[in-house]
Every structure is written in structure tokens, then in C-alpha cells.
PDB file of N, CA and C in Angstrom:
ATOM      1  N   UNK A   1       0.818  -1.179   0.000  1.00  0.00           N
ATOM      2  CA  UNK A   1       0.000   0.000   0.000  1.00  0.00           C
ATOM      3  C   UNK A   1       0.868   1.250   0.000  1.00  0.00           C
ATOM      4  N   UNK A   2       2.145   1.089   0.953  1.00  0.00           N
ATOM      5  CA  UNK A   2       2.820   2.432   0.974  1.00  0.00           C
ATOM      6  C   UNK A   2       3.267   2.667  -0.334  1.00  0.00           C
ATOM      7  N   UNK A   3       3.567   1.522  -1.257  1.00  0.00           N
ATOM      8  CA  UNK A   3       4.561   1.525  -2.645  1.00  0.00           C
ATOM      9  C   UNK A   3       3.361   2.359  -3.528  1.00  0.00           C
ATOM     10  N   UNK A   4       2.189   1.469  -2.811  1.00  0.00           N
ATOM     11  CA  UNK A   4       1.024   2.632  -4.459  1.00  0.00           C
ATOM     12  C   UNK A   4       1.706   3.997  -3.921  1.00  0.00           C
ATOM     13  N   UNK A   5       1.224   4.693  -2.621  1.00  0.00           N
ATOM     14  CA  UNK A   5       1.213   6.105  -2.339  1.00  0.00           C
ATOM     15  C   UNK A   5       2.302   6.336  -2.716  1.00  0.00           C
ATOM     16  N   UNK A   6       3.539   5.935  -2.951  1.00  0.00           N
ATOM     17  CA  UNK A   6       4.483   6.316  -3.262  1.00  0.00           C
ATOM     18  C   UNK A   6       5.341   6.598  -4.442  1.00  0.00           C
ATOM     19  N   UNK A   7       4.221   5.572  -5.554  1.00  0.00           N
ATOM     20  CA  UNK A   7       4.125   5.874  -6.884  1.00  0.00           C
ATOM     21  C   UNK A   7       3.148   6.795  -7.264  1.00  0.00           C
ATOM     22  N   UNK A   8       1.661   7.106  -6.397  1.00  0.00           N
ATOM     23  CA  UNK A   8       1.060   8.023  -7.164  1.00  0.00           C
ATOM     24  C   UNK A   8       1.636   9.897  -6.526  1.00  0.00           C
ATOM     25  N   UNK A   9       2.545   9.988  -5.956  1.00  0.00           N
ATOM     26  CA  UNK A   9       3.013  10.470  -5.357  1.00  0.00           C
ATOM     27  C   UNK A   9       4.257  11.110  -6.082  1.00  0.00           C
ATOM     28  N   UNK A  10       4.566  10.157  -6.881  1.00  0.00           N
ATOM     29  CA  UNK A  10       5.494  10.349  -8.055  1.00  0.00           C
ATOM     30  C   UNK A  10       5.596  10.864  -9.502  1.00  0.00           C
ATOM     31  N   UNK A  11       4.217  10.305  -9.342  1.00  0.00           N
ATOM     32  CA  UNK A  11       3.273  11.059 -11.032  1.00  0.00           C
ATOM     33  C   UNK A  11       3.035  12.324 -10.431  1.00  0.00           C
ATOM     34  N   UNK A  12       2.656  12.882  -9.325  1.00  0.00           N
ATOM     35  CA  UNK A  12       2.056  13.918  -9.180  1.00  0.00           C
ATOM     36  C   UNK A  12       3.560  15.028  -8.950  1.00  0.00           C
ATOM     37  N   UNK A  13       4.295  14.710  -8.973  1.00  0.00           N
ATOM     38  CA  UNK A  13       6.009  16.011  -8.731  1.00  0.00           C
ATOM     39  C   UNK A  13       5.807  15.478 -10.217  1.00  0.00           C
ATOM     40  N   UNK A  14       5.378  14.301 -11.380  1.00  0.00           N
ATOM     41  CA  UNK A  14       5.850  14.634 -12.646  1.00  0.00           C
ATOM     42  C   UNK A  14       4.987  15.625 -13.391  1.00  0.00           C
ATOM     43  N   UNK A  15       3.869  15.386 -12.800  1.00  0.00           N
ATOM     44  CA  UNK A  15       2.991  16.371 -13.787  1.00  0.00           C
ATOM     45  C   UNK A  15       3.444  18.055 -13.102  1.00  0.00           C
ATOM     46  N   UNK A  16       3.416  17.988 -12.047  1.00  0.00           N
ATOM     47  CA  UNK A  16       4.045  19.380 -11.672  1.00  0.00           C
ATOM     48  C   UNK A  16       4.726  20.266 -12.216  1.00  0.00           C
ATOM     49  N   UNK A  17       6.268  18.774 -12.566  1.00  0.00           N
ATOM     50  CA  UNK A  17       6.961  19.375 -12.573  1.00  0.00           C
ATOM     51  C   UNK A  17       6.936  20.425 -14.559  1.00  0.00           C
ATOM     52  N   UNK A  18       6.169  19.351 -15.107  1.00  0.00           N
ATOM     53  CA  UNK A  18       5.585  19.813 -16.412  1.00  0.00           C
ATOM     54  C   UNK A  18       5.564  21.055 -16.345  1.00  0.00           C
ATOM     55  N   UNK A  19       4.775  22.166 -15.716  1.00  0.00           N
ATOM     56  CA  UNK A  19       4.469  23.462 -15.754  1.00  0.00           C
ATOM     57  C   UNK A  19       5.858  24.736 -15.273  1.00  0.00           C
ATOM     58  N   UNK A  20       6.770  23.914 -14.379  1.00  0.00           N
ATOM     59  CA  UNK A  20       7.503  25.076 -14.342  1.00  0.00           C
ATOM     60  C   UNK A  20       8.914  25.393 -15.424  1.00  0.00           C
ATOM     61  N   UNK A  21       8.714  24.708 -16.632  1.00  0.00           N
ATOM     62  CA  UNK A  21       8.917  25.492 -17.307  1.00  0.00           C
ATOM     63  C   UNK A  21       9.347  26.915 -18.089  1.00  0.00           C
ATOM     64  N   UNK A  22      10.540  27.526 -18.394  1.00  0.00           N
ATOM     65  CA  UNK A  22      10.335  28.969 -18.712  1.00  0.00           C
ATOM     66  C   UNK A  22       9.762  29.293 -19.966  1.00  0.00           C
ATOM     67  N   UNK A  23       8.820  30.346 -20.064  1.00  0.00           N
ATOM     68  CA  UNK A  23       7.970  30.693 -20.923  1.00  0.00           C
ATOM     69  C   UNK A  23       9.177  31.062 -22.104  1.00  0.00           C
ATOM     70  N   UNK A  24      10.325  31.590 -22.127  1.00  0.00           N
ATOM     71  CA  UNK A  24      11.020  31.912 -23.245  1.00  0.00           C
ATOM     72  C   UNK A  24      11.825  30.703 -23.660  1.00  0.00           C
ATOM     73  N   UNK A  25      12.034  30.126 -23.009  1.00  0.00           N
ATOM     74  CA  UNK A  25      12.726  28.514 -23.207  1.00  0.00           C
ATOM     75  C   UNK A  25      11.683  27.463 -24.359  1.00  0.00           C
ATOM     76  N   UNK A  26      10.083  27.949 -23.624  1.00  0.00           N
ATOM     77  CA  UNK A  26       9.293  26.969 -24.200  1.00  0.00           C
ATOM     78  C   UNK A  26       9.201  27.444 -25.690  1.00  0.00           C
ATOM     79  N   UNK A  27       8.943  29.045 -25.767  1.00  0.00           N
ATOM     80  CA  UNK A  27       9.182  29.613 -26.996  1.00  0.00           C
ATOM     81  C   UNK A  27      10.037  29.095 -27.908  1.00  0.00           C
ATOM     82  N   UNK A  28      11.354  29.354 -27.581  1.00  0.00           N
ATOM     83  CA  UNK A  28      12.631  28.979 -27.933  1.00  0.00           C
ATOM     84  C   UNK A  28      12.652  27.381 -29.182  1.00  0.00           C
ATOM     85  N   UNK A  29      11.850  26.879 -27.702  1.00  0.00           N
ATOM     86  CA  UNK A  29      11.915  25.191 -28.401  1.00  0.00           C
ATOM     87  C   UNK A  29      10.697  24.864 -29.948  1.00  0.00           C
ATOM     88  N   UNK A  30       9.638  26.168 -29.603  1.00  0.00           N
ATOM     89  CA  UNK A  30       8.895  25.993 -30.560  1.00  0.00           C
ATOM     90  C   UNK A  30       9.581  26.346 -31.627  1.00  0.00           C
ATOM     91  N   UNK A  31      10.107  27.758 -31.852  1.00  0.00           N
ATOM     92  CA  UNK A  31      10.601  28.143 -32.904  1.00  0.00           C
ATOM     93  C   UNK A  31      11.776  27.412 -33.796  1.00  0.00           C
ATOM     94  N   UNK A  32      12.522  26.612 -32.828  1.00  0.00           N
ATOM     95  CA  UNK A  32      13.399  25.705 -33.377  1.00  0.00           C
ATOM     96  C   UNK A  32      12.523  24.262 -34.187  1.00  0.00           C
ATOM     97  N   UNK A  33      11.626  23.820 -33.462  1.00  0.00           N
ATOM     98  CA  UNK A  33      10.893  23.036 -34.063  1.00  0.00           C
ATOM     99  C   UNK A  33      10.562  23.398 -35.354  1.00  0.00           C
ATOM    100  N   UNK A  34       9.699  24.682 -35.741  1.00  0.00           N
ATOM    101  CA  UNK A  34       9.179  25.558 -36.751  1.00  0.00           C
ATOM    102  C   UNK A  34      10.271  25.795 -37.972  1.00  0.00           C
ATOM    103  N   UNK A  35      11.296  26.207 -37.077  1.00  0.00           N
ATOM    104  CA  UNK A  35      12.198  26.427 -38.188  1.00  0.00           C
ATOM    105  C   UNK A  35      13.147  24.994 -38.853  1.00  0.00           C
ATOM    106  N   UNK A  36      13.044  23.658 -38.324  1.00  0.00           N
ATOM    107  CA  UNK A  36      13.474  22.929 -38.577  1.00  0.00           C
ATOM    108  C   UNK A  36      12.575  21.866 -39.564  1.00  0.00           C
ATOM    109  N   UNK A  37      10.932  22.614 -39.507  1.00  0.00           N
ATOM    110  CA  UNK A  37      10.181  22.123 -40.032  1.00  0.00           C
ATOM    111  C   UNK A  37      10.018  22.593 -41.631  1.00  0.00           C
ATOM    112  N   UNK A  38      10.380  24.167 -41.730  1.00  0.00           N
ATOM    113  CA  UNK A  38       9.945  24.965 -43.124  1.00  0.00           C
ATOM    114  C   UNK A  38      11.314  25.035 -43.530  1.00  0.00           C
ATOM    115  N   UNK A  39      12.565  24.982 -42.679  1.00  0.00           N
ATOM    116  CA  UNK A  39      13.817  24.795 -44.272  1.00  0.00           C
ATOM    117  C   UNK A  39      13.967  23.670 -44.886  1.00  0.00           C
ATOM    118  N   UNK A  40      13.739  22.392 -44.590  1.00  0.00           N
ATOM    119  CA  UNK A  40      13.391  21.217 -45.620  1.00  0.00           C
ATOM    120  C   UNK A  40      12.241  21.561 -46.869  1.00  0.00           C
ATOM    121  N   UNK A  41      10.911  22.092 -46.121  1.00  0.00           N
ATOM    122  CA  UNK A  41      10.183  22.427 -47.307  1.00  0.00           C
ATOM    123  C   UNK A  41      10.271  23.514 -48.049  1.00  0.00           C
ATOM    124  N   UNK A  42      11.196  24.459 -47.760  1.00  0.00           N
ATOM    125  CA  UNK A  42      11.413  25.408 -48.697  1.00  0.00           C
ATOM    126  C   UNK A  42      12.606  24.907 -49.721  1.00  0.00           C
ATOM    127  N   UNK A  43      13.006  24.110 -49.434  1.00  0.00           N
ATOM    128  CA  UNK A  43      14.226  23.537 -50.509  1.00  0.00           C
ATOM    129  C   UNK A  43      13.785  22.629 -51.458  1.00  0.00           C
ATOM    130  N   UNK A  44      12.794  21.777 -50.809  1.00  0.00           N
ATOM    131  CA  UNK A  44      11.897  20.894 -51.300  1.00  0.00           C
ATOM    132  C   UNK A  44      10.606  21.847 -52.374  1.00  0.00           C
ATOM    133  N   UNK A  45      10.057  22.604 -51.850  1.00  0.00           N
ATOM    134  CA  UNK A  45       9.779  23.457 -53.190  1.00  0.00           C
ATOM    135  C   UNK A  45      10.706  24.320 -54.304  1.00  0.00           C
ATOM    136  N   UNK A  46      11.018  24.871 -53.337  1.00  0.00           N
ATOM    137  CA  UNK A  46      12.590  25.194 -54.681  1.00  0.00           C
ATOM    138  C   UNK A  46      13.112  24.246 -55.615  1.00  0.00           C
ATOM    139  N   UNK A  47      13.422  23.444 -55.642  1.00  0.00           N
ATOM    140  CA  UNK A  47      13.397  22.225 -56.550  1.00  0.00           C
ATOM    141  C   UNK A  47      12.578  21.348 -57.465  1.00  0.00           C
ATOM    142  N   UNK A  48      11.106  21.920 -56.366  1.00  0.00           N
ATOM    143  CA  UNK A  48       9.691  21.381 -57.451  1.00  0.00           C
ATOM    144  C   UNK A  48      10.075  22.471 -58.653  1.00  0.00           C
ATOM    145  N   UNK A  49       9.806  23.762 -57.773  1.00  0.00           N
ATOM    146  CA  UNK A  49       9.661  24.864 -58.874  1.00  0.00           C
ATOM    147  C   UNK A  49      10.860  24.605 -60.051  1.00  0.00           C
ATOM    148  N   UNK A  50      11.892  24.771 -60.064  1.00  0.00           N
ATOM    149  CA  UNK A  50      12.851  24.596 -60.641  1.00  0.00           C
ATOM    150  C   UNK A  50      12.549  23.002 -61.671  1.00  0.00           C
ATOM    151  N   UNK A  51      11.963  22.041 -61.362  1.00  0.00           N
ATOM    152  CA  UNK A  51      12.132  20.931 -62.110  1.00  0.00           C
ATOM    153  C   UNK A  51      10.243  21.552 -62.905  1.00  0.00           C
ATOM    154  N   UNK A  52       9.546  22.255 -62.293  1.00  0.00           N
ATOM    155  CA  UNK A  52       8.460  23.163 -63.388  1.00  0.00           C
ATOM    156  C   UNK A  52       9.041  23.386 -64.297  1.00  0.00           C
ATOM    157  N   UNK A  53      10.073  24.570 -64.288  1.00  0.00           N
ATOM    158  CA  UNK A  53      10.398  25.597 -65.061  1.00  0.00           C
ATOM    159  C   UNK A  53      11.486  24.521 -66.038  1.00  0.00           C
ATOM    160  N   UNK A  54      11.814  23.725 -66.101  1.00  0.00           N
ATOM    161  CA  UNK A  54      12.594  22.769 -67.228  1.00  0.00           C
ATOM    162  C   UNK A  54      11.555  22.064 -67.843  1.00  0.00           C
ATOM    163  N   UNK A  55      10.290  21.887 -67.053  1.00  0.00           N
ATOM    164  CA  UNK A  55       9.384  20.731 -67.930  1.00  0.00           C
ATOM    165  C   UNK A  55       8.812  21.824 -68.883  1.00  0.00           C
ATOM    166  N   UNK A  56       8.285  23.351 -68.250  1.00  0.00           N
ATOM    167  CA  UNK A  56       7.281  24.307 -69.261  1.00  0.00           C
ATOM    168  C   UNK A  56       8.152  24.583 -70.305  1.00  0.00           C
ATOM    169  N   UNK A  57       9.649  24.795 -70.067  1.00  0.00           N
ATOM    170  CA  UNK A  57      10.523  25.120 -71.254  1.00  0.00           C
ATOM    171  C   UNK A  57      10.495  24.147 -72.256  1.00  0.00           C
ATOM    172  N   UNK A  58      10.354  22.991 -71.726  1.00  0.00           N
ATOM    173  CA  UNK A  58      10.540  21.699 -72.859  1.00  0.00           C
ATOM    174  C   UNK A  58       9.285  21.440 -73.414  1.00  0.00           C
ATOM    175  N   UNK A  59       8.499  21.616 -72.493  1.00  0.00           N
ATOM    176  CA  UNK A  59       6.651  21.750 -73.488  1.00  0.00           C
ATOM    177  C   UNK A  59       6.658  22.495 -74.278  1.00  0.00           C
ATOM    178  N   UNK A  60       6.976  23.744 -74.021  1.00  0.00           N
ATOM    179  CA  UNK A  60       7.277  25.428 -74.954  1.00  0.00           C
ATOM    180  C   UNK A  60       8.035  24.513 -76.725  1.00  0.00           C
ATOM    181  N   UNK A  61       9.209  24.511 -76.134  1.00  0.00           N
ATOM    182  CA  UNK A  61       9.977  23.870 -77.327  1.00  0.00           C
ATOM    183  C   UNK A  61       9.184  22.889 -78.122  1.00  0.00           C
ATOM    184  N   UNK A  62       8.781  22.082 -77.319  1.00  0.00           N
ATOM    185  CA  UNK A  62       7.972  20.737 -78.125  1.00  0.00           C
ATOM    186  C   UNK A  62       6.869  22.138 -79.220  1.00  0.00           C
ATOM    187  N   UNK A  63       6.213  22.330 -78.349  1.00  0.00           N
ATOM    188  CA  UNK A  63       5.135  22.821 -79.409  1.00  0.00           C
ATOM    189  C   UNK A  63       5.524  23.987 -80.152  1.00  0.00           C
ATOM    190  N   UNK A  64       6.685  24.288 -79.910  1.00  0.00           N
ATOM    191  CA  UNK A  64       7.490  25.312 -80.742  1.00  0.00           C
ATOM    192  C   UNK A  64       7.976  24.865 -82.544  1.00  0.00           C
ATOM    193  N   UNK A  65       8.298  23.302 -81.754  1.00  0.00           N
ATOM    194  CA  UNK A  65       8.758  22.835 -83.110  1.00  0.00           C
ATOM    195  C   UNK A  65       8.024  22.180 -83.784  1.00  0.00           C
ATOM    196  N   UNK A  66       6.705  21.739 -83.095  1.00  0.00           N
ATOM    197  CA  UNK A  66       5.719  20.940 -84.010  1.00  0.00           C
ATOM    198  C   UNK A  66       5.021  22.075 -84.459  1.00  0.00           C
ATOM    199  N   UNK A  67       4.868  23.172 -84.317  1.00  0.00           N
ATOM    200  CA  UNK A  67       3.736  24.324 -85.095  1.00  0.00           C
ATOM    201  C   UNK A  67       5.095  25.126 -86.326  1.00  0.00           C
ATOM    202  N   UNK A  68       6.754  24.395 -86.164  1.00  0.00           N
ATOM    203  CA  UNK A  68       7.584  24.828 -87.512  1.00  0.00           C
ATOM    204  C   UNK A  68       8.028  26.320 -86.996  1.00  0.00           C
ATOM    205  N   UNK A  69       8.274  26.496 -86.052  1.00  0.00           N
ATOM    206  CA  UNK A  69       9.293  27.375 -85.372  1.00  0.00           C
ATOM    207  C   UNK A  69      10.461  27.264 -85.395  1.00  0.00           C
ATOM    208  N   UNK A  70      11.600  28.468 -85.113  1.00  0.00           N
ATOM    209  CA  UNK A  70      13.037  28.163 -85.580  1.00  0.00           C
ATOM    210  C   UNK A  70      13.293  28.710 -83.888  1.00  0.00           C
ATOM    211  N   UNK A  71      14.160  27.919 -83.659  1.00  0.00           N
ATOM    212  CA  UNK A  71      14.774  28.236 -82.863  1.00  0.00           C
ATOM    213  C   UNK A  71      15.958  29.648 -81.967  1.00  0.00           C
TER     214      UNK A  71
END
């Protein structure tokens, strides 16, 4: 019986201890999250875009040369 009280006793300093926390620390950790989240996808679109702009050029050309355009 003492071991329960002494485990629920234990959860309760963990959830506690959850909240003291510093508010600029917690910040901190978000923004690192955030920013570790949007420079993969900004590179990852940069590269979509970029593999666009080679396919519209090569569509361009295609129908450049089937309508007897000179280059």
C-alpha cells in the first residue's frame, strides 16, 4: 500500500513538474521546431519549382517545333 502512495506520489512532482517550465525557453523550443520544419520544405519546393520551369521550357519547345518554329 505504501509503494502505491508512493508511486502516485510520483506522477504527481511529474505532472508538476511539467508546468515550471520557462515561458522563453518553451518559446525557444517551438521556434526551433518551426524552423526545422519549413527549411526542408522550402528547398523541397525550390526544386519542385525549378524541375516546373525545365518541364514548361521543354513543353514550350515541343510545341514550338511541331507548329515549324526556328529556334
Amino acid at each position: 500500500m505504501a509503494e502505491e502512495t508512493k508511486a502516485s506520489g510520483q506522477d504527481q512532482q511529474k505532472q508538476s513538474d511539467f508546468g515550471k517550465g520557462d515561458f522563453s525557453t518553451i518559446l525557444v523550443g517551438v521556434g526551433s521546431l518551426i524552423d526545422s520544419a519549413i527549411e526542408p520544405m522550402s528547398k523541397a519546393l525550390a526544386m519542385a519549382l525549378d524541375s516546373l520551369t525545365t518541364v514548361a521550357k521543354q513543353v514550350l519547345e515541343g510545341v514550338n517545333s511541331t507548329l515549324g518554329g526556328k529556334k
